[in-house]
ModelCIF file with pLDDT and N, C-alpha, C, O atoms, coordinates in Angstrom:
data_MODEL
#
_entry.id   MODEL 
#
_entity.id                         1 
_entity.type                       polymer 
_entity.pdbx_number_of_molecules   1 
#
_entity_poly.entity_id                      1 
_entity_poly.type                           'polypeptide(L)' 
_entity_poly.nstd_linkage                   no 
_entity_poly.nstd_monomer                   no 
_entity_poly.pdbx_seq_one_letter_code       
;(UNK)(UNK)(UNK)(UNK)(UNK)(UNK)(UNK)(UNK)(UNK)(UNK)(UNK)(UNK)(UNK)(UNK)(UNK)(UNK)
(UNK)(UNK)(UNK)(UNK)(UNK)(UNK)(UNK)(UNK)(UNK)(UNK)(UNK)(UNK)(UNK)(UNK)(UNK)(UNK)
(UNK)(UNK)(UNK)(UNK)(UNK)(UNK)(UNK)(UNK)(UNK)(UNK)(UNK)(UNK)(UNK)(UNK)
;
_entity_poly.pdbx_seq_one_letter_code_can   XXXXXXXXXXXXXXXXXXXXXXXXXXXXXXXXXXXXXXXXXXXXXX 
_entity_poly.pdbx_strand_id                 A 
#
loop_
_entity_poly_seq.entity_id 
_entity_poly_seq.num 
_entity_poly_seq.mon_id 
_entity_poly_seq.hetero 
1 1  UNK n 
1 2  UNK n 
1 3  UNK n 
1 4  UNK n 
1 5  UNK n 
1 6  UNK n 
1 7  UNK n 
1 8  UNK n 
1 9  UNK n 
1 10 UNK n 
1 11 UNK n 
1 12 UNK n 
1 13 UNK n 
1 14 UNK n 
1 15 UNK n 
1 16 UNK n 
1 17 UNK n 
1 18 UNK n 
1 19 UNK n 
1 20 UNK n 
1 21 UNK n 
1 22 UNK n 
1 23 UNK n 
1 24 UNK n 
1 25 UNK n 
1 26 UNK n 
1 27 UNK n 
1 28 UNK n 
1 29 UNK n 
1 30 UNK n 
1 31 UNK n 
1 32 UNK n 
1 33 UNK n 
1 34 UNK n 
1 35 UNK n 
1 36 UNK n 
1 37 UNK n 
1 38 UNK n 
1 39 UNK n 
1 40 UNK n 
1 41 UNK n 
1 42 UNK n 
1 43 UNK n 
1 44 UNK n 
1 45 UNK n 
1 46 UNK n 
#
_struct_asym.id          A 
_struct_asym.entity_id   1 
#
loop_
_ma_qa_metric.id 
_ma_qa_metric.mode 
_ma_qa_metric.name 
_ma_qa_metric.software_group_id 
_ma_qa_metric.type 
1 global pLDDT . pLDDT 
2 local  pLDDT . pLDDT 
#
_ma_qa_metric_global.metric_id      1 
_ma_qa_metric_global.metric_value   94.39 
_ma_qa_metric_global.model_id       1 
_ma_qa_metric_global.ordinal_id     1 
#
loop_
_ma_qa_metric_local.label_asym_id 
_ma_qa_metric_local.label_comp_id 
_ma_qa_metric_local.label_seq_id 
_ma_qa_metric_local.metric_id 
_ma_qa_metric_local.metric_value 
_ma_qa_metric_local.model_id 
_ma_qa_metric_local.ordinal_id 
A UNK 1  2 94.00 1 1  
A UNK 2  2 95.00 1 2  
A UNK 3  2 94.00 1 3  
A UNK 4  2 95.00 1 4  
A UNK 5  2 96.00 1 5  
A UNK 6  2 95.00 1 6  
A UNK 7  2 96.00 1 7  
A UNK 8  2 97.00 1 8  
A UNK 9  2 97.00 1 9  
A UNK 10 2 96.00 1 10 
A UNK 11 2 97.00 1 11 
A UNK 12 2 96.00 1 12 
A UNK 13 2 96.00 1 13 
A UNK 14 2 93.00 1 14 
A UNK 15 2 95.00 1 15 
A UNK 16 2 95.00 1 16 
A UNK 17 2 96.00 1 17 
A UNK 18 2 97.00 1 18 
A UNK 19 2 97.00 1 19 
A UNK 20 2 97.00 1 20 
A UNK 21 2 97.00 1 21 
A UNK 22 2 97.00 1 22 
A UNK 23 2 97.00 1 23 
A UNK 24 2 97.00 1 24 
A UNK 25 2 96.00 1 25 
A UNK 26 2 97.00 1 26 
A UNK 27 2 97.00 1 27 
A UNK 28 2 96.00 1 28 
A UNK 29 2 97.00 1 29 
A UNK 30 2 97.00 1 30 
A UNK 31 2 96.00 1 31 
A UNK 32 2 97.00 1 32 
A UNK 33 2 97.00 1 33 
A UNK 34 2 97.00 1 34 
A UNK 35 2 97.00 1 35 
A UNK 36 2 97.00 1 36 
A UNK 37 2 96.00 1 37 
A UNK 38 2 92.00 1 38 
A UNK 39 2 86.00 1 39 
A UNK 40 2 83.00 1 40 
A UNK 41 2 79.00 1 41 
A UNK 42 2 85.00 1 42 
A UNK 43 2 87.00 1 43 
A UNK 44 2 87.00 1 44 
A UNK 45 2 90.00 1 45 
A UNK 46 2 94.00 1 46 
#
loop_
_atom_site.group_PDB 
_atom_site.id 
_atom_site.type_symbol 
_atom_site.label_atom_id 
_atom_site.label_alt_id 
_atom_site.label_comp_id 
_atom_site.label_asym_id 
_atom_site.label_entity_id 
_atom_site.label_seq_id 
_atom_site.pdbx_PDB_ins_code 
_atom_site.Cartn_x 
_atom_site.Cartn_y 
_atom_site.Cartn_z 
_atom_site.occupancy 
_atom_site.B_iso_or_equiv 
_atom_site.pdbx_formal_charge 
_atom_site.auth_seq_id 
_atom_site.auth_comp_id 
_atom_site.auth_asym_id 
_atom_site.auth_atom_id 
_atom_site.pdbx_PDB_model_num 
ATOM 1   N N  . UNK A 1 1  ? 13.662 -104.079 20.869 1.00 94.00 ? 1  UNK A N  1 
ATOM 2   C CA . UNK A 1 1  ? 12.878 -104.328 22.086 1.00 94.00 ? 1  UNK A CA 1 
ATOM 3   C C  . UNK A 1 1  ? 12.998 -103.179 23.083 1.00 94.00 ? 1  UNK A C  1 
ATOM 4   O O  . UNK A 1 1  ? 11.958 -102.643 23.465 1.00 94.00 ? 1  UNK A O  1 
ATOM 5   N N  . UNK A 1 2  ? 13.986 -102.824 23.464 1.00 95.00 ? 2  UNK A N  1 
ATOM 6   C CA . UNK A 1 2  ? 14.738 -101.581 24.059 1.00 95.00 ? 2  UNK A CA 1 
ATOM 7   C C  . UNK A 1 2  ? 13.871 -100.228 23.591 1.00 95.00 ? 2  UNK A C  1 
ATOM 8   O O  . UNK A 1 2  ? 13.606 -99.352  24.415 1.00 95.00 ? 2  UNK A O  1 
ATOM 9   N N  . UNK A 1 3  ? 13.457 -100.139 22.197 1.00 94.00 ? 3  UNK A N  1 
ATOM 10  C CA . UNK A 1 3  ? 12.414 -99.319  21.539 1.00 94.00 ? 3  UNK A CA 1 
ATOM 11  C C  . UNK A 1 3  ? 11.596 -98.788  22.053 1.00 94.00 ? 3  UNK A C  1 
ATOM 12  O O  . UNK A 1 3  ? 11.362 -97.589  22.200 1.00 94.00 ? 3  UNK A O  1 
ATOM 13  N N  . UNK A 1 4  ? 10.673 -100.422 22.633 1.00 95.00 ? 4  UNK A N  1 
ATOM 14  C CA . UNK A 1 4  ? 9.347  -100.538 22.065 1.00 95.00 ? 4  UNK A CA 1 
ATOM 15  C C  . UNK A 1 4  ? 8.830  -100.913 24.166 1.00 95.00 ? 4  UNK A C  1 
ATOM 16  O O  . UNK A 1 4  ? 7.905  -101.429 24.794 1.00 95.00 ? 4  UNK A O  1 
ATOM 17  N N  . UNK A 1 5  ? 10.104 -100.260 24.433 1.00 96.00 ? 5  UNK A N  1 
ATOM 18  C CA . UNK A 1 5  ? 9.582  -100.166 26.127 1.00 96.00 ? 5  UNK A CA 1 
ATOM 19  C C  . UNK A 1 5  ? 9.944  -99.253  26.767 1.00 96.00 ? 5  UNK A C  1 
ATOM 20  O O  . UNK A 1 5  ? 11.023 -99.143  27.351 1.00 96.00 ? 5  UNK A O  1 
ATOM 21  N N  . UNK A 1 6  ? 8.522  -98.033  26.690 1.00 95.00 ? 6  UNK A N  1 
ATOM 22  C CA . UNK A 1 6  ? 9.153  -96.478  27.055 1.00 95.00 ? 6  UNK A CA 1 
ATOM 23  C C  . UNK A 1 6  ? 9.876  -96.457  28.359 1.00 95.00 ? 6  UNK A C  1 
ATOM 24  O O  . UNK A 1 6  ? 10.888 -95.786  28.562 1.00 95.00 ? 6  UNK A O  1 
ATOM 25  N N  . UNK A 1 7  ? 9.235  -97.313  29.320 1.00 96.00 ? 7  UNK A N  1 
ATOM 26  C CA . UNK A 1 7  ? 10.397 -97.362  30.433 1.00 96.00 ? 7  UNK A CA 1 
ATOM 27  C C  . UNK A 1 7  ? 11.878 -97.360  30.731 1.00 96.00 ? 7  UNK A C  1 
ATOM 28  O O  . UNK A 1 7  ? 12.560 -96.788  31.582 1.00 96.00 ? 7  UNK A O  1 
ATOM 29  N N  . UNK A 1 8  ? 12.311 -98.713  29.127 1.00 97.00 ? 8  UNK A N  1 
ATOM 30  C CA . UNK A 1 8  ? 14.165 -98.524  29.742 1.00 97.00 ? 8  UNK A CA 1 
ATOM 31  C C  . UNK A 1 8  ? 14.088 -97.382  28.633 1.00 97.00 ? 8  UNK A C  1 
ATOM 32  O O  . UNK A 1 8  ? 13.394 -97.120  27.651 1.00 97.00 ? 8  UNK A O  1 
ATOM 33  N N  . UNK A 1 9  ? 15.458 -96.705  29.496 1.00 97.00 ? 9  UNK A N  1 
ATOM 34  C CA . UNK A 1 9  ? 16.362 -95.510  28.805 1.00 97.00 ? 9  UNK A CA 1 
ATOM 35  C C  . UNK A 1 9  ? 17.423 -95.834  28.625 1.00 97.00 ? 9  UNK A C  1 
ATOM 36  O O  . UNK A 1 9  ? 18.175 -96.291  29.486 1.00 97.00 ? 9  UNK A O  1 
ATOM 37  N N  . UNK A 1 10 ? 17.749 -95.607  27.152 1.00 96.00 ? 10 UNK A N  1 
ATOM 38  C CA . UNK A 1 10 ? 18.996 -95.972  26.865 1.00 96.00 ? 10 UNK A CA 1 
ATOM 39  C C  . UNK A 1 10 ? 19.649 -94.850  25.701 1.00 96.00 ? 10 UNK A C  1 
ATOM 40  O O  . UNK A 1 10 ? 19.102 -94.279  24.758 1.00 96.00 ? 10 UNK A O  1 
ATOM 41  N N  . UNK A 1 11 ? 21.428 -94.796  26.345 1.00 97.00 ? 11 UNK A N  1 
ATOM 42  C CA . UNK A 1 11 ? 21.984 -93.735  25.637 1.00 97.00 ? 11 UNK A CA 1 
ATOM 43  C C  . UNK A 1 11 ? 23.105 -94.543  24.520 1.00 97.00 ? 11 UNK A C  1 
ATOM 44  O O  . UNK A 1 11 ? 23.634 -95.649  24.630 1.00 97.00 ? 11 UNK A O  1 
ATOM 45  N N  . UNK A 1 12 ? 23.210 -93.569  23.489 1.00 96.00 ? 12 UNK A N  1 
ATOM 46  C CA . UNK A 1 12 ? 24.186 -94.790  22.799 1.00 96.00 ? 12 UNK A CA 1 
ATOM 47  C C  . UNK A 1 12 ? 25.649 -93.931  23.043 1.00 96.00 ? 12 UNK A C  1 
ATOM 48  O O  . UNK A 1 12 ? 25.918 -92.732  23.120 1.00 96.00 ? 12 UNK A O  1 
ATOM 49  N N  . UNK A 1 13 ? 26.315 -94.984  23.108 1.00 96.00 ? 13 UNK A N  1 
ATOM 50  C CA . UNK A 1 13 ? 28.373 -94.297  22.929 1.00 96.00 ? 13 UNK A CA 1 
ATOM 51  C C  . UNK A 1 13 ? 28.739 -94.732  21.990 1.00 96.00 ? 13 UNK A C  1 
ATOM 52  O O  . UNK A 1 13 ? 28.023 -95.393  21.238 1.00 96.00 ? 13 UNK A O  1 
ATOM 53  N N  . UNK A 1 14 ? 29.899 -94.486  21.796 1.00 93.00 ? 14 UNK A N  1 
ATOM 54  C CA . UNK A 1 14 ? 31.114 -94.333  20.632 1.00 93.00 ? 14 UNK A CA 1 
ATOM 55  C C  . UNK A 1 14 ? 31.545 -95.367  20.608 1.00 93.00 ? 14 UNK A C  1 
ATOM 56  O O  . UNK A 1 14 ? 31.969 -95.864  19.565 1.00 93.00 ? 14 UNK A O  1 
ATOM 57  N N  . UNK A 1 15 ? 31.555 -96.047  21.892 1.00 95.00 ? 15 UNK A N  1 
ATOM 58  C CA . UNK A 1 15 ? 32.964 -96.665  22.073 1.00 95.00 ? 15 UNK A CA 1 
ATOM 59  C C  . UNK A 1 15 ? 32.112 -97.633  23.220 1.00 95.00 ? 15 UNK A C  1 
ATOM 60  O O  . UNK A 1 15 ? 31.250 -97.155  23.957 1.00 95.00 ? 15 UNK A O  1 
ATOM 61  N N  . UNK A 1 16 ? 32.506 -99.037  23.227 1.00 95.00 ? 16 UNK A N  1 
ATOM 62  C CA . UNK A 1 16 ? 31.979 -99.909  24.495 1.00 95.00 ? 16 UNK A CA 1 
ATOM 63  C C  . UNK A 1 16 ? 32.660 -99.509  25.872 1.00 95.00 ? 16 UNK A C  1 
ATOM 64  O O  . UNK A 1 16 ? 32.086 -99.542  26.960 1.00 95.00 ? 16 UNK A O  1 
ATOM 65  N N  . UNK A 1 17 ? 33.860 -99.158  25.670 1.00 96.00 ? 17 UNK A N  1 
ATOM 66  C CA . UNK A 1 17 ? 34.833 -98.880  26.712 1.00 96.00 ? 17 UNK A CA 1 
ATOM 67  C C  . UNK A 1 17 ? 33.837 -97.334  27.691 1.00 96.00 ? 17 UNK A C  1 
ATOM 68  O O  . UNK A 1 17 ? 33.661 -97.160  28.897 1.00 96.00 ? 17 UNK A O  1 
ATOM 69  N N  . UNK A 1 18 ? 33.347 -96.396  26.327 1.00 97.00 ? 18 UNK A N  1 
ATOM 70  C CA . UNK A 1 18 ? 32.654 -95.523  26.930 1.00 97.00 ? 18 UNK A CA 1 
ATOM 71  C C  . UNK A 1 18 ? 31.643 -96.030  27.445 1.00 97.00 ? 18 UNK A C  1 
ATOM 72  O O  . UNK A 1 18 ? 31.489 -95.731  28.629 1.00 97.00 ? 18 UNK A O  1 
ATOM 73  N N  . UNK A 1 19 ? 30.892 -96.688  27.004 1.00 97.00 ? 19 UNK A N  1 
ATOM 74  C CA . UNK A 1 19 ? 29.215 -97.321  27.715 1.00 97.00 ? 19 UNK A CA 1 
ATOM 75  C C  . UNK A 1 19 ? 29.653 -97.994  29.060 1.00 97.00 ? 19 UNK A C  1 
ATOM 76  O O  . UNK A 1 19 ? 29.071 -97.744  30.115 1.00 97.00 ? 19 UNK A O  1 
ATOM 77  N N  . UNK A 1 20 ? 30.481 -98.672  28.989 1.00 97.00 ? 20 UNK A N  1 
ATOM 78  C CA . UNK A 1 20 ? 31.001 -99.073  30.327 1.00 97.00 ? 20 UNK A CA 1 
ATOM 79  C C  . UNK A 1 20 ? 31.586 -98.100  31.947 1.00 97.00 ? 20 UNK A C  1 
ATOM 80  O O  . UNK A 1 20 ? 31.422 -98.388  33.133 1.00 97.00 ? 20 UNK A O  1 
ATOM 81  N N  . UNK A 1 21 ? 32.121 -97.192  31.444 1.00 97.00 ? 21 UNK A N  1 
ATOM 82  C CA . UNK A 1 21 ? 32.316 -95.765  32.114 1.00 97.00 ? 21 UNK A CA 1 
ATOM 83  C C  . UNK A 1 21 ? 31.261 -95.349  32.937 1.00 97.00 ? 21 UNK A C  1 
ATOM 84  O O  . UNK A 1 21 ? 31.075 -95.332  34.154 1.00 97.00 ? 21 UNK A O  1 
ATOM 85  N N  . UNK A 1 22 ? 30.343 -94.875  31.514 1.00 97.00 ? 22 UNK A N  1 
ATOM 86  C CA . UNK A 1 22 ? 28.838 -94.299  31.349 1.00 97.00 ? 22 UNK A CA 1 
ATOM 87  C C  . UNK A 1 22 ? 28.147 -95.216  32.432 1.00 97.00 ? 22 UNK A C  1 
ATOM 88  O O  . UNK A 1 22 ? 27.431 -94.817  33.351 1.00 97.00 ? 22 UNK A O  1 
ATOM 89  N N  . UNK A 1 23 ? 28.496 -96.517  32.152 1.00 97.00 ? 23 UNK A N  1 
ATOM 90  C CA . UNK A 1 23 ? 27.316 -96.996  33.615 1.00 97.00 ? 23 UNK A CA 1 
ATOM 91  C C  . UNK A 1 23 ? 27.976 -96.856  34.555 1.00 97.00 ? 23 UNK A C  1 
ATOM 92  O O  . UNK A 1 23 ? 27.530 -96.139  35.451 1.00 97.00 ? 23 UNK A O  1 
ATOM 93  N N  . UNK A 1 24 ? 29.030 -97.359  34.682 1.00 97.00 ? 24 UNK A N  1 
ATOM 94  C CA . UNK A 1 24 ? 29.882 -97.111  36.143 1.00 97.00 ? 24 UNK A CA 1 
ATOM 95  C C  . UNK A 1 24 ? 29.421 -95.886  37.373 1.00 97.00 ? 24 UNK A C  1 
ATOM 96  O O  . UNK A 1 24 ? 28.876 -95.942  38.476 1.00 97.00 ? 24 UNK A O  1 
ATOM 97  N N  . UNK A 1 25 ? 30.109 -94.516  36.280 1.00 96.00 ? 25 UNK A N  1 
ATOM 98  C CA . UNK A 1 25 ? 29.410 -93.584  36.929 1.00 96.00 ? 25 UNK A CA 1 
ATOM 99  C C  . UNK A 1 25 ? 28.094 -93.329  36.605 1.00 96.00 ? 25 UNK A C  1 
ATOM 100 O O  . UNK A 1 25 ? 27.978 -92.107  36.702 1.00 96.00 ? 25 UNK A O  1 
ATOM 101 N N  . UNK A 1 26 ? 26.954 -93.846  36.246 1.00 97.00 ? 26 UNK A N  1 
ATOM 102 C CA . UNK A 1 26 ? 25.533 -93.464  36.925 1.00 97.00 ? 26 UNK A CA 1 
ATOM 103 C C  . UNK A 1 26 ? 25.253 -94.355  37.955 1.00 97.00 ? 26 UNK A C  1 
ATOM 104 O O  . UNK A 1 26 ? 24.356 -94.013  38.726 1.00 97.00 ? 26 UNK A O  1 
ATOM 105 N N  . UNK A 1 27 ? 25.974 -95.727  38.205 1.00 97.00 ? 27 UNK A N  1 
ATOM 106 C CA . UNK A 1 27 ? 25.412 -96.237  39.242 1.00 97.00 ? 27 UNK A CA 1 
ATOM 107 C C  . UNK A 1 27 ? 26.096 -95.100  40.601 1.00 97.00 ? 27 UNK A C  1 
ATOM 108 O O  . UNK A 1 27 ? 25.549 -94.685  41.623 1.00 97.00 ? 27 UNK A O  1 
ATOM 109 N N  . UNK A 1 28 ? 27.434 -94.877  40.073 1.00 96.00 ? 28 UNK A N  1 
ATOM 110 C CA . UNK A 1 28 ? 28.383 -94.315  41.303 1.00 96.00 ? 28 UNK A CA 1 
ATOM 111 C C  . UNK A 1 28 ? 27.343 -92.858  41.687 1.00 96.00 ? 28 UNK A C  1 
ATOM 112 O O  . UNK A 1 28 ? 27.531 -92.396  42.812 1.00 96.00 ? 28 UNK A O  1 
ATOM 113 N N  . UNK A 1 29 ? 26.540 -92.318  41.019 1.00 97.00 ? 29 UNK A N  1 
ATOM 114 C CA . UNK A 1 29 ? 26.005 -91.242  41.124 1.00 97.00 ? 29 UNK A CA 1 
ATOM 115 C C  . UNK A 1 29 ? 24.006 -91.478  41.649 1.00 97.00 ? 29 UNK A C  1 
ATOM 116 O O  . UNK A 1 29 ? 23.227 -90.862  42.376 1.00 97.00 ? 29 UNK A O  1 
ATOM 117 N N  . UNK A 1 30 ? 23.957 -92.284  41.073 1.00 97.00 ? 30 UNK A N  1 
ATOM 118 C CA . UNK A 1 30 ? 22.494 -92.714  41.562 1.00 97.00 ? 30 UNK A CA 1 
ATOM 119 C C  . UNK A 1 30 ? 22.384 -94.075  42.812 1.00 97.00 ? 30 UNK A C  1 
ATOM 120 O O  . UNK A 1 30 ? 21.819 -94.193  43.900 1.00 97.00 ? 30 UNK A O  1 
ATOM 121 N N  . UNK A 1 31 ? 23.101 -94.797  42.110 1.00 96.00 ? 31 UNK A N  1 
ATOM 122 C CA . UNK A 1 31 ? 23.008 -95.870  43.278 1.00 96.00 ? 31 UNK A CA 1 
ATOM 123 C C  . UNK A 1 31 ? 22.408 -97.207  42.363 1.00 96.00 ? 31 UNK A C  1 
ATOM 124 O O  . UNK A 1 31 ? 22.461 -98.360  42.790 1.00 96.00 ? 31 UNK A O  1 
ATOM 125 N N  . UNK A 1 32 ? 21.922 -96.890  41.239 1.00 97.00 ? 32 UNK A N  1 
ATOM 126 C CA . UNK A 1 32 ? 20.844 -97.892  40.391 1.00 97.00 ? 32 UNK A CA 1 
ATOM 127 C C  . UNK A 1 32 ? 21.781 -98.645  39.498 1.00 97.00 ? 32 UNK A C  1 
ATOM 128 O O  . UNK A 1 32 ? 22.787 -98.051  39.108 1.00 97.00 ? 32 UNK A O  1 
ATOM 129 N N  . UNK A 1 33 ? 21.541 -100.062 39.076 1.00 97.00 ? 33 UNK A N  1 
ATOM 130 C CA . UNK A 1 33 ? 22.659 -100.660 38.319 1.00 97.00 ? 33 UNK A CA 1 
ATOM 131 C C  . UNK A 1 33 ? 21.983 -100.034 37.056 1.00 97.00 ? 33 UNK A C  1 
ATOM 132 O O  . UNK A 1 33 ? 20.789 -99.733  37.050 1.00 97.00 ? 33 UNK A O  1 
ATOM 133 N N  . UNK A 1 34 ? 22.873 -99.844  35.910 1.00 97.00 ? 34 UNK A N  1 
ATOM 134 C CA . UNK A 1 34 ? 22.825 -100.063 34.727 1.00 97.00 ? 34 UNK A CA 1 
ATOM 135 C C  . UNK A 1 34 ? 23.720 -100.982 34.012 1.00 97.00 ? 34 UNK A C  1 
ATOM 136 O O  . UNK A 1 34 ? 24.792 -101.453 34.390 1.00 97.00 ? 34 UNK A O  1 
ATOM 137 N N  . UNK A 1 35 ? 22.902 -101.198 32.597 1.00 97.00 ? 35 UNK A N  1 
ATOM 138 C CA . UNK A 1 35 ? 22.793 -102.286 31.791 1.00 97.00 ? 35 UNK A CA 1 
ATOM 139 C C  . UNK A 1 35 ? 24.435 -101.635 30.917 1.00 97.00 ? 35 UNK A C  1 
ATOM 140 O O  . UNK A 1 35 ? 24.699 -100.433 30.932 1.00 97.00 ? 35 UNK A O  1 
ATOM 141 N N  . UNK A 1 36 ? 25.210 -102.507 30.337 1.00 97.00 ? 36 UNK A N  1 
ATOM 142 C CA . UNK A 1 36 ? 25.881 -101.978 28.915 1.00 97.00 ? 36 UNK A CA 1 
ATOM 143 C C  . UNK A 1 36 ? 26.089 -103.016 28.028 1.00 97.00 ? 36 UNK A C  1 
ATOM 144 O O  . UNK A 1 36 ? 26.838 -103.991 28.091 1.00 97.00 ? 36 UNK A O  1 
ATOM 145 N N  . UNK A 1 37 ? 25.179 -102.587 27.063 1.00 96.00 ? 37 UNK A N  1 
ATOM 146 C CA . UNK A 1 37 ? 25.000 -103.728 25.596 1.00 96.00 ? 37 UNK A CA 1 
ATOM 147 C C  . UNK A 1 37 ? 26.392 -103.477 24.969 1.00 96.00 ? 37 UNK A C  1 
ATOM 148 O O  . UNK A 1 37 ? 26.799 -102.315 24.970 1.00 96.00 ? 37 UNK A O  1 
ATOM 149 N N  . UNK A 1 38 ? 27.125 -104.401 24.460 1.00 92.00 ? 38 UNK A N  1 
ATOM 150 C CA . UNK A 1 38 ? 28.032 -104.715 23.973 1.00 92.00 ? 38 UNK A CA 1 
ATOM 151 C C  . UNK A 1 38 ? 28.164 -105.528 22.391 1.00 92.00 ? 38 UNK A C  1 
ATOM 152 O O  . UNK A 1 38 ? 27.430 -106.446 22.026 1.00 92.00 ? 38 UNK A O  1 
ATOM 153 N N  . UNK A 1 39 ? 28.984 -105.088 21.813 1.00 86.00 ? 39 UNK A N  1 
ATOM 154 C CA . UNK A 1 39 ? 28.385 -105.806 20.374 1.00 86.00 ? 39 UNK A CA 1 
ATOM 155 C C  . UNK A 1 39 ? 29.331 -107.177 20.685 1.00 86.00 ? 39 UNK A C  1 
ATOM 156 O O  . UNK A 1 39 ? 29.917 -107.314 21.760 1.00 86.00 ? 39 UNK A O  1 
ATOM 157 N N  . UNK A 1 40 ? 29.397 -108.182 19.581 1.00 83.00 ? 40 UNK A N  1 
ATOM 158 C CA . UNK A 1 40 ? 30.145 -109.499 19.777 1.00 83.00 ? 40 UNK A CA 1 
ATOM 159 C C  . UNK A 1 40 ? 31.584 -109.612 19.454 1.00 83.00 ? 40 UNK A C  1 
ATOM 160 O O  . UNK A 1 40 ? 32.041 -109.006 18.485 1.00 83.00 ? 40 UNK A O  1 
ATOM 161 N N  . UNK A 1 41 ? 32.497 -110.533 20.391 1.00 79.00 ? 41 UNK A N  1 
ATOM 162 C CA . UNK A 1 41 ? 33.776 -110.593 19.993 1.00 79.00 ? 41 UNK A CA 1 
ATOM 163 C C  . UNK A 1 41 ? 34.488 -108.644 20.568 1.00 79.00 ? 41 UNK A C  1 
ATOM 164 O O  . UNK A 1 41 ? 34.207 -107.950 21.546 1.00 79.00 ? 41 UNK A O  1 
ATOM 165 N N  . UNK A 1 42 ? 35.074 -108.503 19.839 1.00 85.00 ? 42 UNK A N  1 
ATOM 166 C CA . UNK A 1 42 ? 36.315 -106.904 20.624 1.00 85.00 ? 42 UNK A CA 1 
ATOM 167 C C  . UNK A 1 42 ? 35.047 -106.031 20.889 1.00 85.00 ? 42 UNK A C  1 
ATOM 168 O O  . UNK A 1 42 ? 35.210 -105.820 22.090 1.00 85.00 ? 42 UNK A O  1 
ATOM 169 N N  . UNK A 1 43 ? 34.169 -105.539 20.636 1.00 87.00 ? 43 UNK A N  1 
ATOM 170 C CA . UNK A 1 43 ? 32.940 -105.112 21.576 1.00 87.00 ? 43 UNK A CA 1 
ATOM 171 C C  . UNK A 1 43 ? 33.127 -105.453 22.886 1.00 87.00 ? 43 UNK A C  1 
ATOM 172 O O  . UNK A 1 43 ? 33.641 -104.648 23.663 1.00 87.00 ? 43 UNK A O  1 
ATOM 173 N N  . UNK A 1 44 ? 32.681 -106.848 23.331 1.00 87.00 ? 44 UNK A N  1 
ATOM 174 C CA . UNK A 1 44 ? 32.836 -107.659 24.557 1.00 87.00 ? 44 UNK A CA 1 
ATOM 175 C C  . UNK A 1 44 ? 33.779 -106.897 25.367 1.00 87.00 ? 44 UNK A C  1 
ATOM 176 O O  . UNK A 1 44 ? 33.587 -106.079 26.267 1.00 87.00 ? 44 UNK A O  1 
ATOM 177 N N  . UNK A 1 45 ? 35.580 -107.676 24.468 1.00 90.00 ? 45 UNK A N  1 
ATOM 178 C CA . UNK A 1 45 ? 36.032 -107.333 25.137 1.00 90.00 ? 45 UNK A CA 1 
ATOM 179 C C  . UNK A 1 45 ? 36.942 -105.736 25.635 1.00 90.00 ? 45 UNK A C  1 
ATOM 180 O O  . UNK A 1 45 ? 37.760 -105.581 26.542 1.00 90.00 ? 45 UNK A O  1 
ATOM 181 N N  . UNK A 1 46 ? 36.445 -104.817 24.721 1.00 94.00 ? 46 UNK A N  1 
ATOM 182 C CA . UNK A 1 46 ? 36.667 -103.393 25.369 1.00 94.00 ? 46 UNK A CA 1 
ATOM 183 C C  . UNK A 1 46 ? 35.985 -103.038 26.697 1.00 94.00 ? 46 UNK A C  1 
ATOM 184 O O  . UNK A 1 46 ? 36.158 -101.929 27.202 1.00 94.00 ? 46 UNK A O  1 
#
């Protein structure tokens, strides 16, 4: 879905712990919330 809607932008990480970072500082740098998809179970919770 994420695909198939040129509007959202989305980057992939390594690591959930990184995607979580990754939004942190773009909101800390833009001001805009971002999203971080997480896979299920230790995904979650990294």
């Amino acid at each position: 879905c994420m695909r198939q809607a040129p509007q959202f932008h989305h980057w992939v990480a390594r690591h959930e712990q990184a995607a979580g970072f990754a939004a942190d500082g773009f909101y800390r740098q833009s001001g805009q919330i971002a999203a971080v998809f997480a896979s299920t179970g230790p995904g979650n919770l990294f």
